[in-house]
Protein backbone atom coordinates (compact mmCIF):
# COMPACT_ATOMS: atom_id res chain seq x y z
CA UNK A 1 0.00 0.00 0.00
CA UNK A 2 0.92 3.19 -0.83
CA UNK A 3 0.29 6.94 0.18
CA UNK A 4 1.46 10.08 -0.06
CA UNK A 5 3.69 11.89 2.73
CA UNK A 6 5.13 15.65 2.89
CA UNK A 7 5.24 17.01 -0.92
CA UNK A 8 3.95 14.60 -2.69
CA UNK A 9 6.62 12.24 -2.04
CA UNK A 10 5.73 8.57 -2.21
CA UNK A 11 6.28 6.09 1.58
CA UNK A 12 5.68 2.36 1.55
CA UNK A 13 3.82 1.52 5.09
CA UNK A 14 5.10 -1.69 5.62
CA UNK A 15 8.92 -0.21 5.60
CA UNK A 16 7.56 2.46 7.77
CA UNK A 17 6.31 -0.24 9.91
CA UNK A 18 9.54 -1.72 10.35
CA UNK A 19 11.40 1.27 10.97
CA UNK A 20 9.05 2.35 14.05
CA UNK A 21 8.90 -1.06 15.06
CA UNK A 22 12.96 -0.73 15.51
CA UNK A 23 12.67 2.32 16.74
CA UNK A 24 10.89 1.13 19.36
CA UNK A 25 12.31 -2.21 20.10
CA UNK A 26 16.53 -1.05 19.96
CA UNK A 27 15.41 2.27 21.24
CA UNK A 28 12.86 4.07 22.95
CA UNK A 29 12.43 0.63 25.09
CA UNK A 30 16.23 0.77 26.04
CA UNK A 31 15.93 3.83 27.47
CA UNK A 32 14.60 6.87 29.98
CA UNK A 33 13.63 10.29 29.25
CA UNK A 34 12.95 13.06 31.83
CA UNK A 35 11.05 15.39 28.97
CA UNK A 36 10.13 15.54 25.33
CA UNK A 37 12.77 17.87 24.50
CA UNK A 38 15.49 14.99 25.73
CA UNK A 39 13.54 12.29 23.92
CA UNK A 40 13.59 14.51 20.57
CA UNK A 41 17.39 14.98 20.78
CA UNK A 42 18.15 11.47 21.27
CA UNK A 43 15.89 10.01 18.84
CA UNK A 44 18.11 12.58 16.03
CA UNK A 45 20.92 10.96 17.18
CA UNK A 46 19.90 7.13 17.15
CA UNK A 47 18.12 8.46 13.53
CA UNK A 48 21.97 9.68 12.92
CA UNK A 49 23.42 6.81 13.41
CA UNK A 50 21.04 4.41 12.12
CA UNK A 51 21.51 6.00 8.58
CA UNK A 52 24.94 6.69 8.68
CA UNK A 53 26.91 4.03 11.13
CA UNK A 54 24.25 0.93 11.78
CA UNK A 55 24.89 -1.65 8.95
CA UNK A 56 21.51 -3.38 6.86
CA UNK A 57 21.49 -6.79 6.18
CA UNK A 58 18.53 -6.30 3.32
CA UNK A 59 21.14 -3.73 1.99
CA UNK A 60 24.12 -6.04 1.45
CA UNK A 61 25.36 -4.89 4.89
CA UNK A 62 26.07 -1.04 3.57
CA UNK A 63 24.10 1.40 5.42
CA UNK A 64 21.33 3.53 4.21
CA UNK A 65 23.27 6.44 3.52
CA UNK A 66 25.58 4.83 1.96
CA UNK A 67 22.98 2.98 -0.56
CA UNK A 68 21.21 6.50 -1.28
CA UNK A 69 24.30 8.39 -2.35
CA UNK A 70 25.21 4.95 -4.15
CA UNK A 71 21.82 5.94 -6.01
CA UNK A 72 22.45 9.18 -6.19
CA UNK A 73 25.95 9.26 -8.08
CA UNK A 74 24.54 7.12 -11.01
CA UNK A 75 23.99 9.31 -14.12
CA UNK A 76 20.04 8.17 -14.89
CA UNK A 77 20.13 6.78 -18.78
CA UNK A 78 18.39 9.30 -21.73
């Protein structure tokens, strides 16, 4: 299933699923907060590293970030 999500873009809402479902579980679970302000700055940071330093097995154990610019440097064909 598919919808639409902040311009237009498209989301698939079984990956968003799994991403919350991570979020959650590796987490928000693992850990305290005293405010919403503290819970916001951590969750940037775990979002931080999860793109950028935790490796994907579904994506031949590279990262996301590392996929997307991957994607991103290959000239599209005419």
């Amino acid at each position: 299933m598919r919808g639409f999500h902040q311009g237009q873009r498209f989301f698939n809402t079984s990956s968003q699923g799994r991403i919350w479902r991570t979020v959650k579980y590796e987490h928000l679970y693992t850990k305290e907060f005293n405010n919403l302000k503290e819970a916001r700055k951590s969750l940037n940071i775990w979002f931080k590293w999860y793109n950028q330093e935790r490796f994907h097995q579904s994506l031949d154990n590279l990262t996301p970030d590392e996929v997307y610019y991957q994607n991103q440097a290959i000239p599209q064909a005419a």
